[in-house]
Every structure is written in structure tokens, then in C-alpha cells.
N, C-alpha and C. Protein backbone atom coordinates (compact mmCIF):
# COMPACT_ATOMS: atom_id res chain seq x y z
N UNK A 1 -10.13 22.84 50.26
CA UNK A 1 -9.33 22.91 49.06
C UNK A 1 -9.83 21.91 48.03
N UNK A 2 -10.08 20.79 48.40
CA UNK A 2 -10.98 19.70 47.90
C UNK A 2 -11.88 20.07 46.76
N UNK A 3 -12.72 20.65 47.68
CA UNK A 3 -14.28 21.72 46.96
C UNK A 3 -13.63 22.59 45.70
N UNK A 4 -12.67 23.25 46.04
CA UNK A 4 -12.51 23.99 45.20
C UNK A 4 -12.00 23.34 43.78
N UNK A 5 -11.19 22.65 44.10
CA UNK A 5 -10.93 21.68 42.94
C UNK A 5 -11.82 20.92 42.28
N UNK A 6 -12.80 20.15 42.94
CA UNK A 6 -14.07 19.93 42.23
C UNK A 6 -14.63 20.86 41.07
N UNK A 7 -15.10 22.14 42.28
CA UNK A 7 -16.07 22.95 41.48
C UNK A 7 -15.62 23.43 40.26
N UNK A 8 -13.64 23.81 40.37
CA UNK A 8 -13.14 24.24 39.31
C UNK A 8 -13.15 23.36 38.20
N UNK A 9 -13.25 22.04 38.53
CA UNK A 9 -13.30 20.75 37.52
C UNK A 9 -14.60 21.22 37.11
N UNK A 10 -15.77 21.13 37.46
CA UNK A 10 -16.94 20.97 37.37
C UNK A 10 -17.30 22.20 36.40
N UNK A 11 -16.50 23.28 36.73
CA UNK A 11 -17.03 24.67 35.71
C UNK A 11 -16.41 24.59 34.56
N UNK A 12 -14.69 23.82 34.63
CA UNK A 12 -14.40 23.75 32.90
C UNK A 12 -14.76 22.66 32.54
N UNK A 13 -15.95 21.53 32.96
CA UNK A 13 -16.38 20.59 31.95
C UNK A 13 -17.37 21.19 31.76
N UNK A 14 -18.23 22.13 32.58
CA UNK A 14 -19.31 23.04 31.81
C UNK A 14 -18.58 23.73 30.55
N UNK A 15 -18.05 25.03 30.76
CA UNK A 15 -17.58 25.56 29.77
C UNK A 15 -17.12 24.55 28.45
N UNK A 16 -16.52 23.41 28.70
CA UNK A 16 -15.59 22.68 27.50
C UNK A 16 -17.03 22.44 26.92
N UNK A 17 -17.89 21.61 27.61
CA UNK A 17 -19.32 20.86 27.07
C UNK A 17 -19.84 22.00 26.03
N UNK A 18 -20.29 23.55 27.03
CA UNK A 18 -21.09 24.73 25.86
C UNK A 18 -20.17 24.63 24.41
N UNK A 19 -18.60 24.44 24.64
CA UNK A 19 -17.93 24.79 23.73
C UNK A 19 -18.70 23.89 22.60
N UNK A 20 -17.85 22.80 23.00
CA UNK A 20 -18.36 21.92 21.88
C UNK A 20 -19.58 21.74 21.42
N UNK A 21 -20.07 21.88 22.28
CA UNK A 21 -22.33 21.97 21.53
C UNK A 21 -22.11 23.20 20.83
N UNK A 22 -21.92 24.27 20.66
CA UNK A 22 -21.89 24.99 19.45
C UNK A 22 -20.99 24.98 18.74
N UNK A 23 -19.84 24.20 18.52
CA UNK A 23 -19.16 23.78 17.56
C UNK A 23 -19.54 22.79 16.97
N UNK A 24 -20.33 22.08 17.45
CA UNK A 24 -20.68 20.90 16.53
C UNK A 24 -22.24 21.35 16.04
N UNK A 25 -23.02 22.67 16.42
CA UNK A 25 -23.85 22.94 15.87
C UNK A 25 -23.62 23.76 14.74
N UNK A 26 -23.03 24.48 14.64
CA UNK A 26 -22.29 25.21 13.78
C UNK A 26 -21.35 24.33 12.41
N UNK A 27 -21.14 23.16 12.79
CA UNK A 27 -20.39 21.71 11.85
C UNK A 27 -22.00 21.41 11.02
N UNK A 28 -22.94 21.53 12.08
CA UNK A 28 -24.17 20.85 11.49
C UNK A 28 -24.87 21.61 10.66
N UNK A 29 -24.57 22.96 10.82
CA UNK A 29 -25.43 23.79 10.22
C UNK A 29 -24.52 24.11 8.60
N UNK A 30 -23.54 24.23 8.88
CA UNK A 30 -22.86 23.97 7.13
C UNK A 30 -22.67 23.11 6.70
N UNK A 31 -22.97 21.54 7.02
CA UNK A 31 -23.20 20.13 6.29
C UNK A 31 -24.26 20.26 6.03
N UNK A 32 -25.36 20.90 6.70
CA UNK A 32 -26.46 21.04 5.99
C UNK A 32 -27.09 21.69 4.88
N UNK A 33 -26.35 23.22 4.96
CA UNK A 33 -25.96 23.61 3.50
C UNK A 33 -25.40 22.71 2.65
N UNK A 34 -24.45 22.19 2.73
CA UNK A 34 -23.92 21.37 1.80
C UNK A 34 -24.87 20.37 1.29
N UNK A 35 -25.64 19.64 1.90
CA UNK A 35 -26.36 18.58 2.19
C UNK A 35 -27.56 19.08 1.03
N UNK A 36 -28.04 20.26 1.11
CA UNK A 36 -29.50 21.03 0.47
C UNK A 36 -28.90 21.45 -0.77
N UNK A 37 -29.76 21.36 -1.49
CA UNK A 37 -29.85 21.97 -2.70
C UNK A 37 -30.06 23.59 -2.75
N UNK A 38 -29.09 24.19 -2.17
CA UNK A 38 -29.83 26.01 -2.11
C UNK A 38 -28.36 27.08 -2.94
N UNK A 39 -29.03 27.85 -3.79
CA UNK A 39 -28.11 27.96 -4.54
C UNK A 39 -26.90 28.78 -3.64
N UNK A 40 -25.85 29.47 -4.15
CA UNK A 40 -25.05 30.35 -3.10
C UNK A 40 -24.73 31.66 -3.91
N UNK A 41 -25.78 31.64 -4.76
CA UNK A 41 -25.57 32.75 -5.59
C UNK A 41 -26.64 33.02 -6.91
N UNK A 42 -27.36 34.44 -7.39
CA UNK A 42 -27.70 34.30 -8.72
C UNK A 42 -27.20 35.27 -9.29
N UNK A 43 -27.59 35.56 -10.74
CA UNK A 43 -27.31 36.87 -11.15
C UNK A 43 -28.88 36.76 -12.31
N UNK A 44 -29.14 38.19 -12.50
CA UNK A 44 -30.33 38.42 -13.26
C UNK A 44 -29.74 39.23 -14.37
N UNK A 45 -29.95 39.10 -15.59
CA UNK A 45 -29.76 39.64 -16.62
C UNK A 45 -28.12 38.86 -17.27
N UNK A 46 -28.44 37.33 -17.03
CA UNK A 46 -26.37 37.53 -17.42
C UNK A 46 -26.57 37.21 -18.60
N UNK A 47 -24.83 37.67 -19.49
CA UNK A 47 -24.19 37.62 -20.27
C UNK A 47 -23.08 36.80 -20.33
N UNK A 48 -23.11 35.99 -20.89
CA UNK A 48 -21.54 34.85 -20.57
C UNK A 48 -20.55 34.83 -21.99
N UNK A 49 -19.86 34.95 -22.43
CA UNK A 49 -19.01 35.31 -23.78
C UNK A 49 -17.77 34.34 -23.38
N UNK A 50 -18.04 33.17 -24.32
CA UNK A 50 -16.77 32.05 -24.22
C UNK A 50 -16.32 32.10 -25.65
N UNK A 51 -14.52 32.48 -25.80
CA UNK A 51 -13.95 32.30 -26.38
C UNK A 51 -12.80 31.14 -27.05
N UNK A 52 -12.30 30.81 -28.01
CA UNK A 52 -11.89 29.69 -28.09
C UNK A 52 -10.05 30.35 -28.03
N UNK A 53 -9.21 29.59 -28.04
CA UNK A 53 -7.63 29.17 -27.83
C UNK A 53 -7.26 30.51 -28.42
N UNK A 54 -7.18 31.15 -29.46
CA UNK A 54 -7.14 31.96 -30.26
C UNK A 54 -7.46 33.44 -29.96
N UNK A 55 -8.69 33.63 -29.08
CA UNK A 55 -9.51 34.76 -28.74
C UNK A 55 -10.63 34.69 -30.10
N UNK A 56 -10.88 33.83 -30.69
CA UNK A 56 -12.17 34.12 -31.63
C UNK A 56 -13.30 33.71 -30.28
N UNK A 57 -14.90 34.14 -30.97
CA UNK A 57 -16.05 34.08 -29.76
C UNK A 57 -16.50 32.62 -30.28
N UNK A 58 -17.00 32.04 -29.63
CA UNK A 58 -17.27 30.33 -29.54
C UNK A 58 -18.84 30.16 -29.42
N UNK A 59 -19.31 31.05 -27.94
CA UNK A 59 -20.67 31.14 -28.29
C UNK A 59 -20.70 32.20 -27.19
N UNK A 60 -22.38 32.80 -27.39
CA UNK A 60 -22.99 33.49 -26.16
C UNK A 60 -23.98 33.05 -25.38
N UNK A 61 -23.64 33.09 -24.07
CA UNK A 61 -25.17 32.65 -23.56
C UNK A 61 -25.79 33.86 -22.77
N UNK A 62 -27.06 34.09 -23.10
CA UNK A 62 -27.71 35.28 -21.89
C UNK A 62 -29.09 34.38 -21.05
N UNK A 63 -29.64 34.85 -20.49
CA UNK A 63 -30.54 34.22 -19.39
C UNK A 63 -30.85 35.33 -18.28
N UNK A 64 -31.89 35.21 -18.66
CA UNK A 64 -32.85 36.42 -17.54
C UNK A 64 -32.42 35.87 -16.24
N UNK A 65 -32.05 34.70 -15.55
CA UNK A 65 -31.66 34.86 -14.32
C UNK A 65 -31.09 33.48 -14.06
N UNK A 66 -30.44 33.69 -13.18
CA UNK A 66 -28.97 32.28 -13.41
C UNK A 66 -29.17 32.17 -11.60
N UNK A 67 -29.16 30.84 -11.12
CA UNK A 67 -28.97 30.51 -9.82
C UNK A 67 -27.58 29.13 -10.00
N UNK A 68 -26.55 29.32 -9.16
CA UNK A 68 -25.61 28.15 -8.98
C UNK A 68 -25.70 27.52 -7.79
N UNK A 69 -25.49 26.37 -7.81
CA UNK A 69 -25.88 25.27 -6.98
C UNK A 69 -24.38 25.17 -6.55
N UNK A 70 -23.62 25.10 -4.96
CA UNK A 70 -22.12 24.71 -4.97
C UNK A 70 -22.63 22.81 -4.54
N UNK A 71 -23.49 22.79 -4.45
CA UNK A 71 -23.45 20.76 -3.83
C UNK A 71 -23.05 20.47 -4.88
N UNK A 72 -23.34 20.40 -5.90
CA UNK A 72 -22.98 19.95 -7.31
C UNK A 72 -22.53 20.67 -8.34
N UNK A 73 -22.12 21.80 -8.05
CA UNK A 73 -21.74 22.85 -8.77
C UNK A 73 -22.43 22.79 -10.39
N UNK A 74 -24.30 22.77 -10.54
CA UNK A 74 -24.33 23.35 -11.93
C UNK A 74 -25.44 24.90 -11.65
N UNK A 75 -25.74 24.87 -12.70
CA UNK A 75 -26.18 26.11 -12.56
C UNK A 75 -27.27 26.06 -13.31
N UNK A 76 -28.51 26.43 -13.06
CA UNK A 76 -30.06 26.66 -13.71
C UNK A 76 -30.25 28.19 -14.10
N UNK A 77 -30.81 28.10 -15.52
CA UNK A 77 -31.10 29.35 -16.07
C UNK A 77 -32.60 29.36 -16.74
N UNK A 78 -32.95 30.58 -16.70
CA UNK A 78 -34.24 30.92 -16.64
C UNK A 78 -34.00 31.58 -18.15
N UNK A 79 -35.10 31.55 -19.03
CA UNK A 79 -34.83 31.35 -20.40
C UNK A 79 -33.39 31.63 -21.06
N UNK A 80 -33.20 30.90 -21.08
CA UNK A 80 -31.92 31.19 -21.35
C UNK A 80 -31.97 31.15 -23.51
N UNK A 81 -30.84 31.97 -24.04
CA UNK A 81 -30.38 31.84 -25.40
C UNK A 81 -29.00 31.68 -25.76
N UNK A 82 -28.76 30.85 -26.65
CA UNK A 82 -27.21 30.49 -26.41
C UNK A 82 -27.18 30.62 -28.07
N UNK A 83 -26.23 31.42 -28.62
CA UNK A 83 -25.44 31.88 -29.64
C UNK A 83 -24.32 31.70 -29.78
N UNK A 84 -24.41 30.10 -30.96
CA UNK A 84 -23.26 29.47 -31.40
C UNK A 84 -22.26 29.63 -32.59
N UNK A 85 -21.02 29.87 -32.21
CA UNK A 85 -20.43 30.61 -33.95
C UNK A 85 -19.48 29.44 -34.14
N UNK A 86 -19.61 29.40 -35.85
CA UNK A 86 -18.31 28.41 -36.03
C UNK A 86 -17.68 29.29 -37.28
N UNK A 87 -17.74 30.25 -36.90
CA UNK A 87 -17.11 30.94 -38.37
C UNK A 87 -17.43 31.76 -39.62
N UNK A 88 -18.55 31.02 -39.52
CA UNK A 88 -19.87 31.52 -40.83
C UNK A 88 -20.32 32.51 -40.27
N UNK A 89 -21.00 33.40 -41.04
CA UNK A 89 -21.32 34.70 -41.14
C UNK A 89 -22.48 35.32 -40.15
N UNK A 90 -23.62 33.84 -40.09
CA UNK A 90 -24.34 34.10 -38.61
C UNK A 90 -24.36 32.94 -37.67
N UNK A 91 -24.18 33.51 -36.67
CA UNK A 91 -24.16 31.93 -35.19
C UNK A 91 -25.67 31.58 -35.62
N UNK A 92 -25.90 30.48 -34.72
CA UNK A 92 -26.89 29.36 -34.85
C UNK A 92 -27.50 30.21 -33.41
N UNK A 93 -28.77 30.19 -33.34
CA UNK A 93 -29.64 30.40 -31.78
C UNK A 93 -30.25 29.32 -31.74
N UNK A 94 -30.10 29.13 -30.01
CA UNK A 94 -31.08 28.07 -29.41
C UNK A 94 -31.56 28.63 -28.31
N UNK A 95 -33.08 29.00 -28.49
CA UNK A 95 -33.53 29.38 -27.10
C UNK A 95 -34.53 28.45 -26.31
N UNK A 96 -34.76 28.45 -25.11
CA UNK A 96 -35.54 27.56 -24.33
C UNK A 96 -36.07 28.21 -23.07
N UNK A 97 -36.93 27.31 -22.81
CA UNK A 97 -38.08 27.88 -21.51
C UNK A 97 -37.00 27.97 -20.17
N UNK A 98 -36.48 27.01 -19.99
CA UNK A 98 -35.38 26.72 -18.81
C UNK A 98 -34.29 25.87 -19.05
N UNK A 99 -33.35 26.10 -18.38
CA UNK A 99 -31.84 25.17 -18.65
C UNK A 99 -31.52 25.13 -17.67
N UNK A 100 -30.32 23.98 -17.65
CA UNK A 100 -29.51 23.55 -16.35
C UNK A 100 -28.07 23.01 -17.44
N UNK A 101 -27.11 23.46 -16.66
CA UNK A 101 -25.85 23.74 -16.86
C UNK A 101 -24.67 22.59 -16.10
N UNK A 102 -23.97 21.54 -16.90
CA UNK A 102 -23.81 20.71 -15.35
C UNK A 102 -22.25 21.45 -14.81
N UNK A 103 -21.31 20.67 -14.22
CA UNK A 103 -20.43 20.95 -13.59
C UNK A 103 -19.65 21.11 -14.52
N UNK A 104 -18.69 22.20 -14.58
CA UNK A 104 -17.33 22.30 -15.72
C UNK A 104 -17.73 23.02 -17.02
N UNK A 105 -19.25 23.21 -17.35
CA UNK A 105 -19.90 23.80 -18.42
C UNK A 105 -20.13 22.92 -19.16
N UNK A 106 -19.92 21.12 -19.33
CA UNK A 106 -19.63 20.24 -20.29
C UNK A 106 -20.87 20.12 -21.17
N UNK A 107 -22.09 19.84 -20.08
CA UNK A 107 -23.27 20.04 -20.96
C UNK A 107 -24.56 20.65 -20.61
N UNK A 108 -25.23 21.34 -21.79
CA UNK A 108 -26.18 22.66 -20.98
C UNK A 108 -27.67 21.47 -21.18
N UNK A 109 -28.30 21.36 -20.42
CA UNK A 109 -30.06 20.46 -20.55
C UNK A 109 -30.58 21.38 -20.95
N UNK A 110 -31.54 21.33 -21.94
CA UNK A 110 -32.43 22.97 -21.96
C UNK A 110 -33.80 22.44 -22.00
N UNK A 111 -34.82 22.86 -21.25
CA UNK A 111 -36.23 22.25 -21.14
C UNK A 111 -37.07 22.82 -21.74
N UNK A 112 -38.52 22.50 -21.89
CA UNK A 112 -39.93 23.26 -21.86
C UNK A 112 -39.57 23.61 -23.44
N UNK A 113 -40.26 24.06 -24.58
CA UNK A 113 -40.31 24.47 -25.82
C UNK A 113 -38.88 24.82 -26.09
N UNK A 114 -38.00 24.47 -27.05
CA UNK A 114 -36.73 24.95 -27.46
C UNK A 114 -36.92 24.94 -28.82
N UNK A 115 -36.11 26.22 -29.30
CA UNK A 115 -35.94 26.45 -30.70
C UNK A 115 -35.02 27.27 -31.07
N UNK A 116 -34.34 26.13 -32.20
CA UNK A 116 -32.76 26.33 -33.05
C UNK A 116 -33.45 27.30 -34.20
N UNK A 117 -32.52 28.13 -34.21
CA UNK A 117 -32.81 28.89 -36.51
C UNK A 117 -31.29 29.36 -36.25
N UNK A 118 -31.25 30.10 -37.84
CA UNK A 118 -30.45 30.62 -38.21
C UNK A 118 -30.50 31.72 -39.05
N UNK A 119 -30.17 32.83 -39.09
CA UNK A 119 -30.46 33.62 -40.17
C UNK A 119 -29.95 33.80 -41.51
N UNK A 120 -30.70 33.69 -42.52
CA UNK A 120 -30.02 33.64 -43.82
C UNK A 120 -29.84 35.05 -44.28
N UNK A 121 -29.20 35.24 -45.73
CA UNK A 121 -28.46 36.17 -46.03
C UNK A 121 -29.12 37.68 -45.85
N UNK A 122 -30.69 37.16 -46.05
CA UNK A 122 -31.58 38.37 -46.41
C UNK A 122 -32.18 38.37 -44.79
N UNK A 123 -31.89 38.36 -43.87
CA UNK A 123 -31.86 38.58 -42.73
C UNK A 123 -32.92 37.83 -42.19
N UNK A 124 -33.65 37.09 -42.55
CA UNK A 124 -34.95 36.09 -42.53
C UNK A 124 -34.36 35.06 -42.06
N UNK A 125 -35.49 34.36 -41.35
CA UNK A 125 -34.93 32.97 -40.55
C UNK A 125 -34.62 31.99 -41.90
N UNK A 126 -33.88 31.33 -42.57
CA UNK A 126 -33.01 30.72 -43.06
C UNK A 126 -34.25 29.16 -42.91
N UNK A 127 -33.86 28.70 -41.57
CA UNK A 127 -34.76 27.76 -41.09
C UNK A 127 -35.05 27.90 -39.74
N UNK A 128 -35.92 26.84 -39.00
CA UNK A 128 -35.62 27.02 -37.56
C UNK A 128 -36.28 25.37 -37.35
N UNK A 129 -35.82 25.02 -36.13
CA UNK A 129 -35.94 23.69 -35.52
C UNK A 129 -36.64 23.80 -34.26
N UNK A 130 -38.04 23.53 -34.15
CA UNK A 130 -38.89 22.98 -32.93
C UNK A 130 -38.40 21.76 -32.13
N UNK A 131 -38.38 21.94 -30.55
CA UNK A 131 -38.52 20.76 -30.59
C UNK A 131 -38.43 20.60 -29.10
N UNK A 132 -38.12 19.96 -28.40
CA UNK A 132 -37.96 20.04 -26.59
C UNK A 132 -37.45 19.06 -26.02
N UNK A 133 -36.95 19.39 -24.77
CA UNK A 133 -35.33 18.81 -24.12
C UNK A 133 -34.37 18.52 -24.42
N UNK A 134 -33.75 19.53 -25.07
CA UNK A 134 -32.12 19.11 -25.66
C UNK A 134 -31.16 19.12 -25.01
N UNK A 135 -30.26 18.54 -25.50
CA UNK A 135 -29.43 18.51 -24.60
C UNK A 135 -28.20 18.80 -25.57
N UNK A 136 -27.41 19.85 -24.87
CA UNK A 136 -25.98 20.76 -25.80
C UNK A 136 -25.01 20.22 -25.55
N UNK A 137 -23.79 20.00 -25.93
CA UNK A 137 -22.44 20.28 -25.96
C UNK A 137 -21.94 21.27 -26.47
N UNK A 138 -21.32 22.38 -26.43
CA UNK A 138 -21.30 23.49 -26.37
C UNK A 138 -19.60 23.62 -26.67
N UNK A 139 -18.56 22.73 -26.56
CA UNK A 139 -17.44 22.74 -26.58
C UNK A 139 -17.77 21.76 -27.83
N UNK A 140 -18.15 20.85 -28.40
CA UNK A 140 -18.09 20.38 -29.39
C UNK A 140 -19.47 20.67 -30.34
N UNK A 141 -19.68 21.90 -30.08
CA UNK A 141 -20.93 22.38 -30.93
C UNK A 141 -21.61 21.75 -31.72
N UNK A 142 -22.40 20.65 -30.98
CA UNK A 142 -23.58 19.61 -30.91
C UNK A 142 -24.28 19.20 -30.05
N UNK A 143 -25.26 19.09 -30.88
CA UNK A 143 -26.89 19.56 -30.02
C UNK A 143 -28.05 17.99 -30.38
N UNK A 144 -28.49 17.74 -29.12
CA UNK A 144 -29.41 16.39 -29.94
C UNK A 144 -30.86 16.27 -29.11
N UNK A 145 -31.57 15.30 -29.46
CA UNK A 145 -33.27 15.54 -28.72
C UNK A 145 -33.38 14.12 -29.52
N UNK A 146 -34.16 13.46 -28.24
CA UNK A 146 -35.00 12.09 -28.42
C UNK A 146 -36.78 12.30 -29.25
N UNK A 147 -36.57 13.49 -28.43
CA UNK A 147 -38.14 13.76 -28.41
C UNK A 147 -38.65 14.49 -30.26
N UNK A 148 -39.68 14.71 -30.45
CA UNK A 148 -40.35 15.01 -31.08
C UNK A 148 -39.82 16.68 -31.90
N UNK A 149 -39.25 16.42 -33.68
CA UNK A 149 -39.35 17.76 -33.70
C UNK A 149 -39.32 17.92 -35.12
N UNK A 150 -39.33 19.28 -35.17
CA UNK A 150 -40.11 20.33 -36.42
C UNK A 150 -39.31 21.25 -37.08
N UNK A 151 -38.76 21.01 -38.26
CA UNK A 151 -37.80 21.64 -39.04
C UNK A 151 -38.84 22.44 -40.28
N UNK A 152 -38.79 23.69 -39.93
CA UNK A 152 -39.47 24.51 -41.14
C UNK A 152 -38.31 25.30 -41.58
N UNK A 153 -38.53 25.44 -43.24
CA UNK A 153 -37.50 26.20 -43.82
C UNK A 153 -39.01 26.92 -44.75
N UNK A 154 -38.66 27.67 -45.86
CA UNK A 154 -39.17 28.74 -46.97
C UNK A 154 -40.07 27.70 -47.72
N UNK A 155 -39.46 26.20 -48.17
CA UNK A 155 -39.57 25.77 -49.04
C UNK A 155 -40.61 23.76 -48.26
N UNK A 156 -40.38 24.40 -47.33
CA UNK A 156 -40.69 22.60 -46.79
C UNK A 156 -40.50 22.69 -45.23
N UNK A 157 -41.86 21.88 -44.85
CA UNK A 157 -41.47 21.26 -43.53
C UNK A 157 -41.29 20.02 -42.99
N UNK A 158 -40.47 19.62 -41.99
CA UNK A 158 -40.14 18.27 -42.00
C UNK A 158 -40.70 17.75 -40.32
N UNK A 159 -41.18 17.15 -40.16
CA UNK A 159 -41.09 16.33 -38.65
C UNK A 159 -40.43 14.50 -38.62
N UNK A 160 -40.20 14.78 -37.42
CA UNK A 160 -39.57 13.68 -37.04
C UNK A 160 -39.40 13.21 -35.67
N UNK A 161 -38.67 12.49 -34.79
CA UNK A 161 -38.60 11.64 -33.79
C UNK A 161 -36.92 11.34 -33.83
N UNK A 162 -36.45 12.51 -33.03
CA UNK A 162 -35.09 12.65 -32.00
C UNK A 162 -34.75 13.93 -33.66
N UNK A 163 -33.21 14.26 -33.25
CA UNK A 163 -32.70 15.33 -33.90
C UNK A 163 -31.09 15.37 -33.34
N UNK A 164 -30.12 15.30 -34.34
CA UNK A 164 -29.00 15.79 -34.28
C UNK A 164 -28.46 16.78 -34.92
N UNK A 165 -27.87 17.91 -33.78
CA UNK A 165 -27.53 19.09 -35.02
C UNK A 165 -25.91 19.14 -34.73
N UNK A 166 -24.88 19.44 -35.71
CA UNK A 166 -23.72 19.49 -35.63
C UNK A 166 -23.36 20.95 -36.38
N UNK A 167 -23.43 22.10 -35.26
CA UNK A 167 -23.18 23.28 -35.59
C UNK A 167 -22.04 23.98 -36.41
N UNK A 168 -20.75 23.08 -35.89
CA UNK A 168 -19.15 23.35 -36.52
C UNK A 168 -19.52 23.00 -37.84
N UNK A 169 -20.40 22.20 -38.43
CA UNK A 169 -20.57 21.45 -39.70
C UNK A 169 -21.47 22.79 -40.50
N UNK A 170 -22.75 22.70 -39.70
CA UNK A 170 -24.00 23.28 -40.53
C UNK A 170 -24.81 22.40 -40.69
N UNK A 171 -24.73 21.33 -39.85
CA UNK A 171 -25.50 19.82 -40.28
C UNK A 171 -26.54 19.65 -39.50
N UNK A 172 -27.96 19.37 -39.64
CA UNK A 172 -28.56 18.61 -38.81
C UNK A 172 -29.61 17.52 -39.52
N UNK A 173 -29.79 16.54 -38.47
CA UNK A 173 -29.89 15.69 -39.02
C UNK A 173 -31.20 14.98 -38.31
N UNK A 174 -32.17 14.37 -39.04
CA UNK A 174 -33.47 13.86 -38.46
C UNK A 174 -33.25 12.41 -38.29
N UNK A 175 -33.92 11.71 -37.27
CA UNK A 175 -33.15 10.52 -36.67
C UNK A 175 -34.25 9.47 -37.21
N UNK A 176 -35.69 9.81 -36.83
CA UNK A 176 -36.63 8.43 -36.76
C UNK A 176 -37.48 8.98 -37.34
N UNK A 177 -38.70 8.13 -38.05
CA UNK A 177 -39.60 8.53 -38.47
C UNK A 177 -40.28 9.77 -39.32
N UNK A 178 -38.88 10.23 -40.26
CA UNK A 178 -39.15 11.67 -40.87
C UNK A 178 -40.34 11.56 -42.01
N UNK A 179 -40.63 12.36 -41.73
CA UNK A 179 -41.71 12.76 -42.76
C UNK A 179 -41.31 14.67 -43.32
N UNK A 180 -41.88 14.58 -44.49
CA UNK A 180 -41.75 15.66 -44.93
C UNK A 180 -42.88 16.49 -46.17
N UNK A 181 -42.63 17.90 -45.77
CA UNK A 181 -43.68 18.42 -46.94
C UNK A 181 -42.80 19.26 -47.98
N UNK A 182 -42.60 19.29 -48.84
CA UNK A 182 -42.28 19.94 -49.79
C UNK A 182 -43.17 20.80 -50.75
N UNK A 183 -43.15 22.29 -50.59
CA UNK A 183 -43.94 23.41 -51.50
C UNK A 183 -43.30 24.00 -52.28
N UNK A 184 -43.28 23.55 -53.51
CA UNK A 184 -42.42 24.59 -54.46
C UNK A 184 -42.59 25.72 -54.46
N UNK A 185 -42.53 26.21 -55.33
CA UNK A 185 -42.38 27.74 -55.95
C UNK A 185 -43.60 27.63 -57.61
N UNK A 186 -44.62 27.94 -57.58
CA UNK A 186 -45.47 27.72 -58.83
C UNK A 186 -44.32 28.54 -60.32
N UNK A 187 -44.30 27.57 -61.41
CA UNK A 187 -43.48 28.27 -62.31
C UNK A 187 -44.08 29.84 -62.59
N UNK A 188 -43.80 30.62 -62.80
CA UNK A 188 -43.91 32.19 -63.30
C UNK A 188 -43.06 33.13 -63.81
């Protein structure tokens, strides 16, 4: 009777032991997801349409292909274009090589070649702004860059060193080192 009690001991600390080794492999294997950077989701071709308090449109963003990250919940987009309205008759575009999006939507990074315009009345780019790594606010529709950039309009081009644009306004603004060309119009 002895024996038997043993062995029966002996088979549910086997069984309890298997239990727990694959429960704690299974603990290990989704901390490790957690742990990695791997997204848990993409979508290809998106469309994102954020509206403000009211139901007016605020901006658009599209992006050939969107991956989200849940470790840190942001999200990387593959060229992405983001179409900003404050009211006026055409939104502002900013497109870029790649972006990253952080947590909550607060602020979009956009990398590799980026470029702001706008279209003026006669459907022609108005102006447009060169320049690379910006970084958006998107809820307070302002946009800025340390780096190096290039404001061409009809009439003049400007370079400079960093860039603030304040979209709700219509404002942007050259930070360091501007230089500029100005080409009139010959009298006729």
C-alpha cells in the first residue's frame, strides 16, 4: 500500500512539474512578444480621416503601408501624406519617404526627403518647402525641422537652417541662417 502511495505521489509531481514547464513556457513566449519590437498588425493602402469637436475634417493621412507596434504602441508608415485643413480653401500637404507615429497620435516623425506646398488659387503650387526630418503636431497644426531647408515660391527662393510652420495661421517661418533670392517680374 506504501508503493502505491509513493508512485501515486511520484506521478502527480510528474504531471504538476509537465504542467508548469509549459505554463511558464507559454508566460515566456508572450513576454517575449512583448519584449520584441514585432508589429501585431499592418494595413496597406490606409486612409485615416480625423475630425475636429464639431465634425469639420482636421487632416488626412494616407500611407502605402502602416505597421503598429503594441510594446510601445506607435505606428510606422511607409510614404506616408498628411493633408492639413484649417479652414482655408486648400489643406497644406506634407509628404515624406517614411514616418513614425508615437503613442496617442501626439506626434508624427517623418524621415528621408519631406515636402510641405500648398496650392494656390490657379491650382499651381502656391509654394512648397524642402526639407528633412520633421517632426508634426498634428492636433496643434505645427510642423518644425532643425535640419536644412528650401522654400520656393513663383517669385523667390529662400534657404535656411531649421523651419517652423504654423498651419492654423498660414505661417512659416525660417529659423537660422536665411538667405534668399528674389526674381521679379521684368516691367512689360
Amino acid at each position: 500500500m506504501n508503493a502505491w502511495i509513493t508512485a501515486l505521489a511520484i506521478l502527480l509531481c510528474a504531471v504538476l512539474s509537465f504542467w508548469l514547464l509549459r505554463n511558464l513556457e507559454e508566460a515566456d513566449v508572450v513576454a517575449e512578444r512583448r519584449v520584441r519590437h514585432e508589429p501585431d498588425y499592418y494595413v496597406d493602402h490606409m486612409v485615416r480621416r480625423t475630425t475636429g469637436v464639431n465634425g469639420e475634417l482636421r487632416n488626412v493621412l494616407r500611407a502605402s503601408h502602416v505597421e503598429h507596434f503594441p510594446d510601445d504602441d506607435t505606428t510606422e508608415l511607409a510614404s506616408p501624406h498628411l493633408e492639413i485643413y484649417n479652414g482655408a480653401a486648400e489643406p497644406w500637404h506634407v509628404i515624406a519617404e517614411r514616418g513614425w507615429i508615437s503613442a496617442g497620435n501626439d506626434v508624427v516623425l517623418l524621415h528621408g526627403e519631406v515636402e510641405i506646398w500648398r496650392y494656390g488659387a490657379d491650382g499651381e503650387r502656391a509654394y512648397q518647402v524642402l526639407t528633412t526630418e520633421l517632426r508634426v503636431l498634428p492636433k496643434e497644426q505645427y510642423a518644425e525641422t532643425d535640419n536644412p531647408t528650401i522654400i520656393v515660391s513663383p517669385a523667390a527662393v529662400a534657404h535656411a537652417i531649421g523651419m517652423r510652420a504654423n498651419f492654423a495661421h498660414d505661417r512659416v517661418e525660417l529659423i537660422n541662417r536665411v538667405r534668399s533670392r528674389y526674381e521679379g517680374k521684368p516691367p512689360g
